[in-house]
C-alpha atoms as a PDB file:
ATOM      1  CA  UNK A   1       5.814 -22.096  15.724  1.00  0.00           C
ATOM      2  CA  UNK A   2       9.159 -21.064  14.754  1.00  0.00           C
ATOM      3  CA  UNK A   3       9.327 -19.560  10.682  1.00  0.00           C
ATOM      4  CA  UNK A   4      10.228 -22.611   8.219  1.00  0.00           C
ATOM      5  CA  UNK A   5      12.503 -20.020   5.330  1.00  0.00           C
ATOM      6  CA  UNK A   6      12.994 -23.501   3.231  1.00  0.00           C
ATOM      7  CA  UNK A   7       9.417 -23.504   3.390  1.00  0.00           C
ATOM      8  CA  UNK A   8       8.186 -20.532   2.973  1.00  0.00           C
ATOM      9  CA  UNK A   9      10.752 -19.130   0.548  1.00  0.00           C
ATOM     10  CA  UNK A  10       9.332 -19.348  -3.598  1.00  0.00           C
ATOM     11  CA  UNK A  11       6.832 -21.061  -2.513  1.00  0.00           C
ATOM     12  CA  UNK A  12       3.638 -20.707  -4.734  1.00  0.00           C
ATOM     13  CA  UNK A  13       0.952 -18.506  -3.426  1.00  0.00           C
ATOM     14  CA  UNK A  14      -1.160 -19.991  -6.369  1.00  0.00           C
ATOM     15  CA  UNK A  15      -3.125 -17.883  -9.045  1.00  0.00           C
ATOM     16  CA  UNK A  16      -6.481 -16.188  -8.337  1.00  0.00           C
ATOM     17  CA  UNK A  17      -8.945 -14.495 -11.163  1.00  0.00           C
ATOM     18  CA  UNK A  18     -10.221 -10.627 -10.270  1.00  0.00           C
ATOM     19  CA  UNK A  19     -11.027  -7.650 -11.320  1.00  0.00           C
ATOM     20  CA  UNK A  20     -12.267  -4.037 -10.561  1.00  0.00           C
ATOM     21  CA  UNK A  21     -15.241  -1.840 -12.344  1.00  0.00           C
ATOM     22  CA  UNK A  22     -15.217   1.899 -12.376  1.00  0.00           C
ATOM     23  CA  UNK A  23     -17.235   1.916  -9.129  1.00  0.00           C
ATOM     24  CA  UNK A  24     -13.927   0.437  -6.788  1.00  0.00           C
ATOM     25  CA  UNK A  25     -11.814   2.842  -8.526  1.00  0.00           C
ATOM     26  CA  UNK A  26     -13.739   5.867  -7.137  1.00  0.00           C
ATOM     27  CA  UNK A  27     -13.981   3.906  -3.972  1.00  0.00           C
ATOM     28  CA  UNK A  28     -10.591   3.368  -3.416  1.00  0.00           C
ATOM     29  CA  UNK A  29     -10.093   7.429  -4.510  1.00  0.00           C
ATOM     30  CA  UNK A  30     -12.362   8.440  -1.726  1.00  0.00           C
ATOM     31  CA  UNK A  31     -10.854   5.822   1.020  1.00  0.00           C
ATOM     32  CA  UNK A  32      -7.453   7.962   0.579  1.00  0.00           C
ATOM     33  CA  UNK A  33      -9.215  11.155   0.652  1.00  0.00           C
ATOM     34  CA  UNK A  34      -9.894  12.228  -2.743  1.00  0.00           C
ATOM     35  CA  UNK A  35     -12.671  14.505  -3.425  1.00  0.00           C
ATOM     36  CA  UNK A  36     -11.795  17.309  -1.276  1.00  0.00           C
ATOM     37  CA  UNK A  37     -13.081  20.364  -2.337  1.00  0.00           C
ATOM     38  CA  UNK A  38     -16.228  18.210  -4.109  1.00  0.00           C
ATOM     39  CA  UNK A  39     -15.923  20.851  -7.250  1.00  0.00           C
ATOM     40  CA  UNK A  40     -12.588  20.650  -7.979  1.00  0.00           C
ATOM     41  CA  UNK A  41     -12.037  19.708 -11.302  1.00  0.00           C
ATOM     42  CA  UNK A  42      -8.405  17.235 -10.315  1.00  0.00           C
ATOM     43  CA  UNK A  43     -10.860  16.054  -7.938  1.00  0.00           C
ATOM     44  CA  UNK A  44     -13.596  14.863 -10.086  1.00  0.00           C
ATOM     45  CA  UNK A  45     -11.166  13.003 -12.066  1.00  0.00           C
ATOM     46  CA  UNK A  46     -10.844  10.877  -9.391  1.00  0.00           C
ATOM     47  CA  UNK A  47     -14.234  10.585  -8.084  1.00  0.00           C
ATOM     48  CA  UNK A  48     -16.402  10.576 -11.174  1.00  0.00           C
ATOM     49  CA  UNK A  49     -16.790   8.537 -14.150  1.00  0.00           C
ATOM     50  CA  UNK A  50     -16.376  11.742 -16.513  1.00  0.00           C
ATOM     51  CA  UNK A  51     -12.802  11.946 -17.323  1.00  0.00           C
ATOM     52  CA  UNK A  52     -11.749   9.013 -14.547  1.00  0.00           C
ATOM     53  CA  UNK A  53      -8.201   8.181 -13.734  1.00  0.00           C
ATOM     54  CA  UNK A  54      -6.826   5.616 -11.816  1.00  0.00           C
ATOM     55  CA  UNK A  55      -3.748   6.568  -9.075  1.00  0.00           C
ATOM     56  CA  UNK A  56      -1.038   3.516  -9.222  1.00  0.00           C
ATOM     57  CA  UNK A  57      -1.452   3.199  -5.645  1.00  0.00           C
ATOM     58  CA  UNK A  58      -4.857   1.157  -6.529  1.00  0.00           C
ATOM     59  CA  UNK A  59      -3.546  -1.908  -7.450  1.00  0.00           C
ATOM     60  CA  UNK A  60      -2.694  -2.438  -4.054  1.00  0.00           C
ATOM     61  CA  UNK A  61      -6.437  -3.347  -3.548  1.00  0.00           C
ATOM     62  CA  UNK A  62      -7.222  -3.901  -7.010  1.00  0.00           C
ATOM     63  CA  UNK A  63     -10.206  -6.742  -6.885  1.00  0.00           C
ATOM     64  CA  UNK A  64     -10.296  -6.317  -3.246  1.00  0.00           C
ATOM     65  CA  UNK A  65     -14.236  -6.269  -3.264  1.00  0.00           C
ATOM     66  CA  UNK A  66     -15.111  -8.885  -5.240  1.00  0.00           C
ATOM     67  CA  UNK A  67     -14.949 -12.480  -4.432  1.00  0.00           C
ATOM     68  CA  UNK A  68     -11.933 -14.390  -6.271  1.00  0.00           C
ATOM     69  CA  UNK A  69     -11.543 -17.360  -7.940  1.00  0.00           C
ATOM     70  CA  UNK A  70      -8.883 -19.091  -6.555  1.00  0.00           C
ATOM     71  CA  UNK A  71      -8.287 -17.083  -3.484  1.00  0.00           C
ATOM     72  CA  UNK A  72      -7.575 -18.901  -0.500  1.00  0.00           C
ATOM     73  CA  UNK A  73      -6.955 -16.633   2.406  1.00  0.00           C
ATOM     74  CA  UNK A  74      -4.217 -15.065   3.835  1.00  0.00           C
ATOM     75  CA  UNK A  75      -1.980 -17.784   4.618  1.00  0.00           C
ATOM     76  CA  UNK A  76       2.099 -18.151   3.967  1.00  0.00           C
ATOM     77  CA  UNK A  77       3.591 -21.006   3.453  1.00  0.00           C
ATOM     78  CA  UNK A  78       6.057 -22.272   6.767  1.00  0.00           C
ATOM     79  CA  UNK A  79       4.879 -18.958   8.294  1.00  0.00           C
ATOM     80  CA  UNK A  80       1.932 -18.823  11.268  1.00  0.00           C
ATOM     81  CA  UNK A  81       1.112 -16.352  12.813  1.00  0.00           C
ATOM     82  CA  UNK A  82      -2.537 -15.296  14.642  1.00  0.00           C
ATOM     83  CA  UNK A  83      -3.854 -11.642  12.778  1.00  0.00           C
ATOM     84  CA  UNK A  84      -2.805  -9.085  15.454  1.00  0.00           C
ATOM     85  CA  UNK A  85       0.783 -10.075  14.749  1.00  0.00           C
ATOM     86  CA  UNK A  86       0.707  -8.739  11.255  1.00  0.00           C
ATOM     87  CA  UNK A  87       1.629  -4.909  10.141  1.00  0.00           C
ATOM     88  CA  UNK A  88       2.148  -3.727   6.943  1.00  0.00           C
ATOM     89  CA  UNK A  89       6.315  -3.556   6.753  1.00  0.00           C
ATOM     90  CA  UNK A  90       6.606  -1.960   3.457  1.00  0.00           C
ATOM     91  CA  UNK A  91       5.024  -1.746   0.100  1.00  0.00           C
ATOM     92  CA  UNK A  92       6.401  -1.742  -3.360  1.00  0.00           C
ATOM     93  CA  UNK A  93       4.725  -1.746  -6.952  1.00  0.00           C
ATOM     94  CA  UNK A  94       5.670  -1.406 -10.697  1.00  0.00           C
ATOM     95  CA  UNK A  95       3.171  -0.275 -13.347  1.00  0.00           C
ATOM     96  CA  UNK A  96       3.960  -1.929 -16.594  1.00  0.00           C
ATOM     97  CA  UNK A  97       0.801  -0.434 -18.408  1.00  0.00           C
ATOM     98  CA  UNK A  98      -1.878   2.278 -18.086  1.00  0.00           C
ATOM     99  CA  UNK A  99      -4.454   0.853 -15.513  1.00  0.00           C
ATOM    100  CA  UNK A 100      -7.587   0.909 -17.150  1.00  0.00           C
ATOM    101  CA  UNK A 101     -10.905   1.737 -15.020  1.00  0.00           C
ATOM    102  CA  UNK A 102     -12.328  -1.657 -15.921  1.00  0.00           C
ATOM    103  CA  UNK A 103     -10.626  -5.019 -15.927  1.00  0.00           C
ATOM    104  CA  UNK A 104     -10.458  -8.793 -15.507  1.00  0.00           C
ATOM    105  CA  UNK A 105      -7.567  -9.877 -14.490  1.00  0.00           C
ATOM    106  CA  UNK A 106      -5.311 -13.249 -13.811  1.00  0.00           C
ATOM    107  CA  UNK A 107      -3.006 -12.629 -10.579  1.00  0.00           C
ATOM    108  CA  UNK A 108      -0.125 -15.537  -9.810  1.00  0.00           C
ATOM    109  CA  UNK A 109       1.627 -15.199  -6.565  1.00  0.00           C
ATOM    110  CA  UNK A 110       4.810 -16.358  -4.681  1.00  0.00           C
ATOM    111  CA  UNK A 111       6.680 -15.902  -1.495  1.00  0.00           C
ATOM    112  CA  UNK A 112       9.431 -14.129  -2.868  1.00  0.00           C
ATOM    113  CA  UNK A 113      11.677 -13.934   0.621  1.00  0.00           C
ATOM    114  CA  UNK A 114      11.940 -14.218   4.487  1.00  0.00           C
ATOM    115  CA  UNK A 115      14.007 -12.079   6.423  1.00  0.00           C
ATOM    116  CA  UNK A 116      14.751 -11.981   9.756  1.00  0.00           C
ATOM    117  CA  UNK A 117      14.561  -8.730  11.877  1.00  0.00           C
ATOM    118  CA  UNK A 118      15.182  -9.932  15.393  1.00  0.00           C
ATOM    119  CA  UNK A 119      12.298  -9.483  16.829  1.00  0.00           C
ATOM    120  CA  UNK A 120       9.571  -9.883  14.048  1.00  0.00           C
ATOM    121  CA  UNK A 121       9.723 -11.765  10.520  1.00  0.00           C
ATOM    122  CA  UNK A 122       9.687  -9.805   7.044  1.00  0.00           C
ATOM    123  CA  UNK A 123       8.215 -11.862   4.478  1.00  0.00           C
ATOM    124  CA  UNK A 124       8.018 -10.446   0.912  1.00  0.00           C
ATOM    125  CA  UNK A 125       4.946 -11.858  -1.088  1.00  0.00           C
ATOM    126  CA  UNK A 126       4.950 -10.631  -4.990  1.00  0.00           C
ATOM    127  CA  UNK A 127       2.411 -11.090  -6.967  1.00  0.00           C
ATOM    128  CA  UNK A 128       1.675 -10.172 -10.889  1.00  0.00           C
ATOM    129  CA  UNK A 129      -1.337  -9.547 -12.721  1.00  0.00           C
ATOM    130  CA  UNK A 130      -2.136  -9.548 -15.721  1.00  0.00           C
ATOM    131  CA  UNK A 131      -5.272  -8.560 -18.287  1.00  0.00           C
ATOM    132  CA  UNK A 132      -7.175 -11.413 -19.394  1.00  0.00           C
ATOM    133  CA  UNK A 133      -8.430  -9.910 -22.322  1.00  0.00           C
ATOM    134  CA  UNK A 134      -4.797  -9.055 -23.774  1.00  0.00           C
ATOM    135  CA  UNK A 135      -2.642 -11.201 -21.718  1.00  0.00           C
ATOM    136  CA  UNK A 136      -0.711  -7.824 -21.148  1.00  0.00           C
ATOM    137  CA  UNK A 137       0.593  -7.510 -17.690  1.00  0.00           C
ATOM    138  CA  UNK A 138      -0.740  -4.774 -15.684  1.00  0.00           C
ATOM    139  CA  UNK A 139       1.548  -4.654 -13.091  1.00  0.00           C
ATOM    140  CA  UNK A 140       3.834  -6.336  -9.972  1.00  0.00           C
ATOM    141  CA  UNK A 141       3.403  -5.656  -6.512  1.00  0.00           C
ATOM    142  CA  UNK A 142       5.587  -6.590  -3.662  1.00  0.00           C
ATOM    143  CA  UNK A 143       4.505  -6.495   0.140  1.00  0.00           C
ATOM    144  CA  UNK A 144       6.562  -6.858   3.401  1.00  0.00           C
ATOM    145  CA  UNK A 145       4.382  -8.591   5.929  1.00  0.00           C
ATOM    146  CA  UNK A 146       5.793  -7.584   9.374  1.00  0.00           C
ATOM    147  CA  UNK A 147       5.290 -10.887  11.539  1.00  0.00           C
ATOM    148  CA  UNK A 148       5.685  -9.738  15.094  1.00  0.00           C
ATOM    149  CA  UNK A 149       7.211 -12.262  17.365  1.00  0.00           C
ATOM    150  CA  UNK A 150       8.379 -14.243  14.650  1.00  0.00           C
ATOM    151  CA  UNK A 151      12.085 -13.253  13.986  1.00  0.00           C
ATOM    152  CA  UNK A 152      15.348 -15.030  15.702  1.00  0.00           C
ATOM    153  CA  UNK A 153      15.140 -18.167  13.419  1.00  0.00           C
ATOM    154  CA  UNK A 154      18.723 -17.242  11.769  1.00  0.00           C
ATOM    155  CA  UNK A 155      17.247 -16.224   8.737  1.00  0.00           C
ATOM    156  CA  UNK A 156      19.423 -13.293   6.741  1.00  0.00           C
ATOM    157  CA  UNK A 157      18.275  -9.436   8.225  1.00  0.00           C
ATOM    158  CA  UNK A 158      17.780  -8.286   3.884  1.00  0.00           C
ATOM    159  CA  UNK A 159      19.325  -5.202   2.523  1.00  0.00           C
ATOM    160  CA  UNK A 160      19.538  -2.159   4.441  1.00  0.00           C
ATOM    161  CA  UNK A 161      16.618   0.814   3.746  1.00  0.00           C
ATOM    162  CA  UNK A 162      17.356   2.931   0.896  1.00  0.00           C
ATOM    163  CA  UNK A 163      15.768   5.992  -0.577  1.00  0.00           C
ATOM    164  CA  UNK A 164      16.909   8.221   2.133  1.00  0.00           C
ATOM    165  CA  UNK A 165      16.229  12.073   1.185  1.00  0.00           C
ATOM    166  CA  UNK A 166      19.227  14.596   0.578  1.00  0.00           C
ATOM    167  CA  UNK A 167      20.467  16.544   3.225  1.00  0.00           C
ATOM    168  CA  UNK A 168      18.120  19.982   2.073  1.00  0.00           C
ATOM    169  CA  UNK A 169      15.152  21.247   2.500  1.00  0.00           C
ATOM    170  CA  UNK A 170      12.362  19.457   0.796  1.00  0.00           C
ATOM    171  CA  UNK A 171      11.403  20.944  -2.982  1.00  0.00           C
ATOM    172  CA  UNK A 172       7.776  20.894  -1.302  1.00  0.00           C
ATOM    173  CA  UNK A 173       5.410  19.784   1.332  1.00  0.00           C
ATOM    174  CA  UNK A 174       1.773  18.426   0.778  1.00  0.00           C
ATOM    175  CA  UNK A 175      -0.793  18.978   3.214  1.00  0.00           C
ATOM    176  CA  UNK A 176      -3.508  15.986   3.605  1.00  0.00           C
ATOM    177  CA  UNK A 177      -6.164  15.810   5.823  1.00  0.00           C
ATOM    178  CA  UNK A 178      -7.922  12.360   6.777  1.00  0.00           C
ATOM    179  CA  UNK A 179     -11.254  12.152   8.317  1.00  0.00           C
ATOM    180  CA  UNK A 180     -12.277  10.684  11.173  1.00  0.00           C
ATOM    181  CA  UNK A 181     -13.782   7.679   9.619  1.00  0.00           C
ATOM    182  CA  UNK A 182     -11.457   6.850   6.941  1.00  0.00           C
ATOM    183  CA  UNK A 183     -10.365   3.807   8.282  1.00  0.00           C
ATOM    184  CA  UNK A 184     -13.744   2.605   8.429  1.00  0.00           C
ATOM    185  CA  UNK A 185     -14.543   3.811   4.925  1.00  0.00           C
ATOM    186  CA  UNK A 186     -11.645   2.391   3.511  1.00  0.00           C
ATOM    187  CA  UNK A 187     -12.329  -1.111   4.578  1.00  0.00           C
ATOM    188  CA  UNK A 188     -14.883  -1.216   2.724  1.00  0.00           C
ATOM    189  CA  UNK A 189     -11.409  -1.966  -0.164  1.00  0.00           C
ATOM    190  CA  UNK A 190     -11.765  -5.160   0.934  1.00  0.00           C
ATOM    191  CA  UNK A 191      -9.067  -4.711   4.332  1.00  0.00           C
ATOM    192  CA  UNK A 192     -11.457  -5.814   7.048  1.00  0.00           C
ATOM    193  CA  UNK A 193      -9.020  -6.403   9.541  1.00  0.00           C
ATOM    194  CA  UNK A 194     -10.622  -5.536  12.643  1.00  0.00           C
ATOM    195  CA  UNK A 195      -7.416  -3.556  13.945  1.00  0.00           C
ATOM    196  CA  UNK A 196      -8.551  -1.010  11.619  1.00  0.00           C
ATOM    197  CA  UNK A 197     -12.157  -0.647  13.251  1.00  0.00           C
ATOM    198  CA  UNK A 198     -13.078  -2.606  16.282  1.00  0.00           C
ATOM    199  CA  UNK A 199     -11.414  -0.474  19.872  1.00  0.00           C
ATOM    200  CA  UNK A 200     -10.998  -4.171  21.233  1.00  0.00           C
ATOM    201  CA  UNK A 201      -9.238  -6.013  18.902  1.00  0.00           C
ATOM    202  CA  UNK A 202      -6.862  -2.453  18.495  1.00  0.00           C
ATOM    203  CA  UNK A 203      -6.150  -3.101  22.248  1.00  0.00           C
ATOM    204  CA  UNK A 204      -5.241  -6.491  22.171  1.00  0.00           C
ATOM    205  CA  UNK A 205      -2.399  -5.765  19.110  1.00  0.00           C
ATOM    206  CA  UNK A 206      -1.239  -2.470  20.998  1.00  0.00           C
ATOM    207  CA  UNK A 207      -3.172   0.805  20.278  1.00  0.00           C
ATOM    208  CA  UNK A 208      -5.230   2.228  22.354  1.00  0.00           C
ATOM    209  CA  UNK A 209      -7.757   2.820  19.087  1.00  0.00           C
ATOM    210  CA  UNK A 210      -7.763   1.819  15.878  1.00  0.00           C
ATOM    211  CA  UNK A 211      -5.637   2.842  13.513  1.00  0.00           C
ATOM    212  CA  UNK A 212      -5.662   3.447   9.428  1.00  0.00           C
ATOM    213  CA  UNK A 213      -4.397   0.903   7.063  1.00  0.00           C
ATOM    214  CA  UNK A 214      -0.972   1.157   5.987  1.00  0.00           C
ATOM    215  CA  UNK A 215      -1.720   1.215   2.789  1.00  0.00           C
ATOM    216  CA  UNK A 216      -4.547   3.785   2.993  1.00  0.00           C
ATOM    217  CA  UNK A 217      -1.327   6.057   3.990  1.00  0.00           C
ATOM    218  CA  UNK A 218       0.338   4.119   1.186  1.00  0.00           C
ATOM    219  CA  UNK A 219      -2.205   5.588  -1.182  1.00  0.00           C
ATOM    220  CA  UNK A 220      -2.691   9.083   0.718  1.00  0.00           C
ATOM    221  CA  UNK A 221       0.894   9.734   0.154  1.00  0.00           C
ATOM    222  CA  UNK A 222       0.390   8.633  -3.534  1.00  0.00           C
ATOM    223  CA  UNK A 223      -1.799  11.101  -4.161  1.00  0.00           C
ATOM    224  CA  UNK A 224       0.211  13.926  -2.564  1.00  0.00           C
ATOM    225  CA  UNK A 225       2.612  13.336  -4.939  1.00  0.00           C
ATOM    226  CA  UNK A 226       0.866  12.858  -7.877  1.00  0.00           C
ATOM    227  CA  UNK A 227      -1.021  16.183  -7.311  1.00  0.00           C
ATOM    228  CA  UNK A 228       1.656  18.117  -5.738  1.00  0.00           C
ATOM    229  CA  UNK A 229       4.701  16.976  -8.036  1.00  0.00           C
ATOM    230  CA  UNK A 230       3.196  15.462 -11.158  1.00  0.00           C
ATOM    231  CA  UNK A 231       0.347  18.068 -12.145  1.00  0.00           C
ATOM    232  CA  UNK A 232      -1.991  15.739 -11.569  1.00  0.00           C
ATOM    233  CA  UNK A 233      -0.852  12.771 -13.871  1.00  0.00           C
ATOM    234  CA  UNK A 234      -0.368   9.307 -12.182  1.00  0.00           C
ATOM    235  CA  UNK A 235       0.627   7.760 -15.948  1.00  0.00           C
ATOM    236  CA  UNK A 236       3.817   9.176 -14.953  1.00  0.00           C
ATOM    237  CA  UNK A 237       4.559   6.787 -11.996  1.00  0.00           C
ATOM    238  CA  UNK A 238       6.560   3.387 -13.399  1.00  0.00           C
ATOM    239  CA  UNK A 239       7.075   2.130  -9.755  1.00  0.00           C
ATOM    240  CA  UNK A 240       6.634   3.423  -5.836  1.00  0.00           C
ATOM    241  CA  UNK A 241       8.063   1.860  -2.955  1.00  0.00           C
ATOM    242  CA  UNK A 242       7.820   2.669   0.995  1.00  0.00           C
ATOM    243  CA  UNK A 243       8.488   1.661   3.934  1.00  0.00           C
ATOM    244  CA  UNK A 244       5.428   2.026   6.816  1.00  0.00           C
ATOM    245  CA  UNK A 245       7.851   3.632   9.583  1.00  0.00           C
ATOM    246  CA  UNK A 246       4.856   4.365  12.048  1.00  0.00           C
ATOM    247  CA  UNK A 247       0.955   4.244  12.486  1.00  0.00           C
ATOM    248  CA  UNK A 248      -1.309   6.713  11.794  1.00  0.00           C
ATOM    249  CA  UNK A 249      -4.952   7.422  13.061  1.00  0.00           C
ATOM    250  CA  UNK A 250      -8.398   8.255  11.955  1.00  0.00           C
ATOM    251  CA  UNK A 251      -8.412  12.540  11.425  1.00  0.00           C
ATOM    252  CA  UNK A 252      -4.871  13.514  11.360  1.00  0.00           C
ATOM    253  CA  UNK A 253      -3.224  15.235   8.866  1.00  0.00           C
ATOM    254  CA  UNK A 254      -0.263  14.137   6.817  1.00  0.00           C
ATOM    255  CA  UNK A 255       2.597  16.354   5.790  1.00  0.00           C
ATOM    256  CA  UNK A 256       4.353  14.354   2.539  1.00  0.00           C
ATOM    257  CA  UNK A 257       7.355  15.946   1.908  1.00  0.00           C
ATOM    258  CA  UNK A 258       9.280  15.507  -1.266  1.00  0.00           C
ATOM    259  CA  UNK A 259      13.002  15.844  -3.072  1.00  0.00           C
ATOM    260  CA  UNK A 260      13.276  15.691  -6.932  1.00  0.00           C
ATOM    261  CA  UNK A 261      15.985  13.400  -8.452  1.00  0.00           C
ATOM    262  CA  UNK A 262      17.124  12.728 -11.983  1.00  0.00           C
ATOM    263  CA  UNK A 263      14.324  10.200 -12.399  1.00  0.00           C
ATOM    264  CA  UNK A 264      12.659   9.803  -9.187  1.00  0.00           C
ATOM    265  CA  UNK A 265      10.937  11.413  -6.276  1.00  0.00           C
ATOM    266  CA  UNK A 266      12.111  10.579  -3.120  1.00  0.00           C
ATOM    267  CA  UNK A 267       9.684  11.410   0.055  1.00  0.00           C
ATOM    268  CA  UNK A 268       8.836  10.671   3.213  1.00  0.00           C
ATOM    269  CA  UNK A 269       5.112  11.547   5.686  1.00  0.00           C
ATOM    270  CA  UNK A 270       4.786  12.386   9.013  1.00  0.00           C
ATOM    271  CA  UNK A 271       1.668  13.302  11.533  1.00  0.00           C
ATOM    272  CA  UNK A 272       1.450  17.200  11.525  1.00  0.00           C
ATOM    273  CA  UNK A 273      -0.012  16.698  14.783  1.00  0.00           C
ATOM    274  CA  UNK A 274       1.652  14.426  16.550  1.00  0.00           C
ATOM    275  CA  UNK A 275       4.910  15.303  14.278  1.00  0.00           C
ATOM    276  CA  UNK A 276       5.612  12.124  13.870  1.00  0.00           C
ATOM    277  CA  UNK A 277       7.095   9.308  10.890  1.00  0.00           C
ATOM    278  CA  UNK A 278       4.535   7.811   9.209  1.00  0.00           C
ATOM    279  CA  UNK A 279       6.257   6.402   6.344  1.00  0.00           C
ATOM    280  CA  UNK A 280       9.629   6.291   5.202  1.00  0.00           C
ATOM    281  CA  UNK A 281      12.284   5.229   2.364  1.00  0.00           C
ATOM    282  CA  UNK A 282      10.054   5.856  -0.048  1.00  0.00           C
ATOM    283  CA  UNK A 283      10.594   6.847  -3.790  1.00  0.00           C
ATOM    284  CA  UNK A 284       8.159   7.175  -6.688  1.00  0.00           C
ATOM    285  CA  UNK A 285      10.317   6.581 -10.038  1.00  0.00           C
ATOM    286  CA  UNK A 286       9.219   8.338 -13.230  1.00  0.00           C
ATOM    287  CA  UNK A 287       8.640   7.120 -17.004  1.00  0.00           C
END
């Protein structure tokens, strides 16, 4: 059915309760591959309650686990589609407080725009969420849901990418290597699309296995940067935004590579094996 914009565009995605206990913070830190060497003291911080810290990236499942109040799905508004249409198009979030390692939280969501890329739509779904206990909010996060087979309705094609790196050699390269299950370990986030786990259901959208989340790589390239560019401090992100330019799979290693601005990172990832873009446009910008 072709893509209604009038429809679909602010339309109300309604509001949902949630919430996350220490216990999905670590599991979200060892879905992207935190923990590795076990000892390491930057490590523990993310993977014990001693000391715990909380990358930005983990809003993006933030209450993923636990059954919400409210929630209703994953439907748009004057948008249907059938599962293995959707990708991950790009991811962007802004943290507007320290994320504690416990919360209950209040999310309200809208479809914040639909654009048209020819072959596929791009709709843009924000959300914010905010503490109950203070009312304070936590944070915004904006997601490009890649429709596949969806575009040519005459709909505007949306800004063109940004956050392209200087012409230069990177200031430095992280090295970050996934296992061959993380996929299926970081489902367990509260993703369970099957494209992500099931060799069948990979077929029928295009792979010839399954392949890891977008936003595991999301998160993955989070946590390069964090480590690699922000001695180990993720209070020091205010926002992070990407652009998922290719898939990844289950035991590859990702080389992020990043440029230092004024106030912002820029980077991109790629497969060190198959040497190729994983994600693109993407800046972190600093407090």
């Amino acid at each position: 059915m072709p893509v209604d914009r009038d429809k679909a565009v602010g339309a109300s995605l309604g509001e949902r309760e949630g919430g996350w206990e220490v216990d999905d913070v670590i599991l979200y830190h060892l879905g992207i591959g935190a923990g590795v060497p076990p000892t390491d003291a930057n490590e523990l911080e993310y993977t014990y309650e001693k000391n715990l810290k909380v990358l930005p990236s983990f809003v993006v499942v933030a209450g993923g686990r636990r059954p919400r109040k409210g929630a209703a799905g994953f439907k748009i508004p004057g948008v249907e589609f059938h599962l293995a249409q959707l990708l991950h198009g790009e991811q962007q979030i802004e943290i507007h407080r320290e994320l504690p390692t416990s919360a209950e939280t209040r999310t309200r969501g809208r479809v914040a725009e639909v654009f048209d890329k020819g072959k596929a739509a791009l709709v843009i779904l924000e959300n914010e969420t905010f503490d109950c206990a203070s009312g304070d909010k936590l944070y915004t996060t904006r997601m490009g849901a890649f429709i596949r087979g969806e575009g040519g309705f005459g709909g505007p094609s949306g800004p063109p990418a940004g956050n392209r790196p200087p012409d230069r050699a990177p200031d430095g390269v992280v090295e970050s290597r996934t296992l061959p299950q993380q996929a299926l370990l970081y489902r367990l986030n509260g993703d369970k699309n099957p494209l992500h786990a099931d060799p069948e259901f990979a077929k029928t959208a295009g792979f010839d296995r399954p392949i890891i989340h977008g936003l595991c790589s999301y998160g993955i390239a989070c946590k390069a940067i964090v480590d690699g560019a922000l001695d180990g401090d993720p209070t020091r992100v205010r926002s992070y935004e990407a652009r998922f330019r290719g898939v990844a799979f289950p035991g590859e290693t990702y080389l992020t590579s990043f440029w230092r601005t004024d106030d912002r990172i820029l980077l991109e990832v790629k497969s060190k094996e198959r040497d190729a873009a994983i994600i693109s446009n993407a800046a972190i910008t600093l407090r």
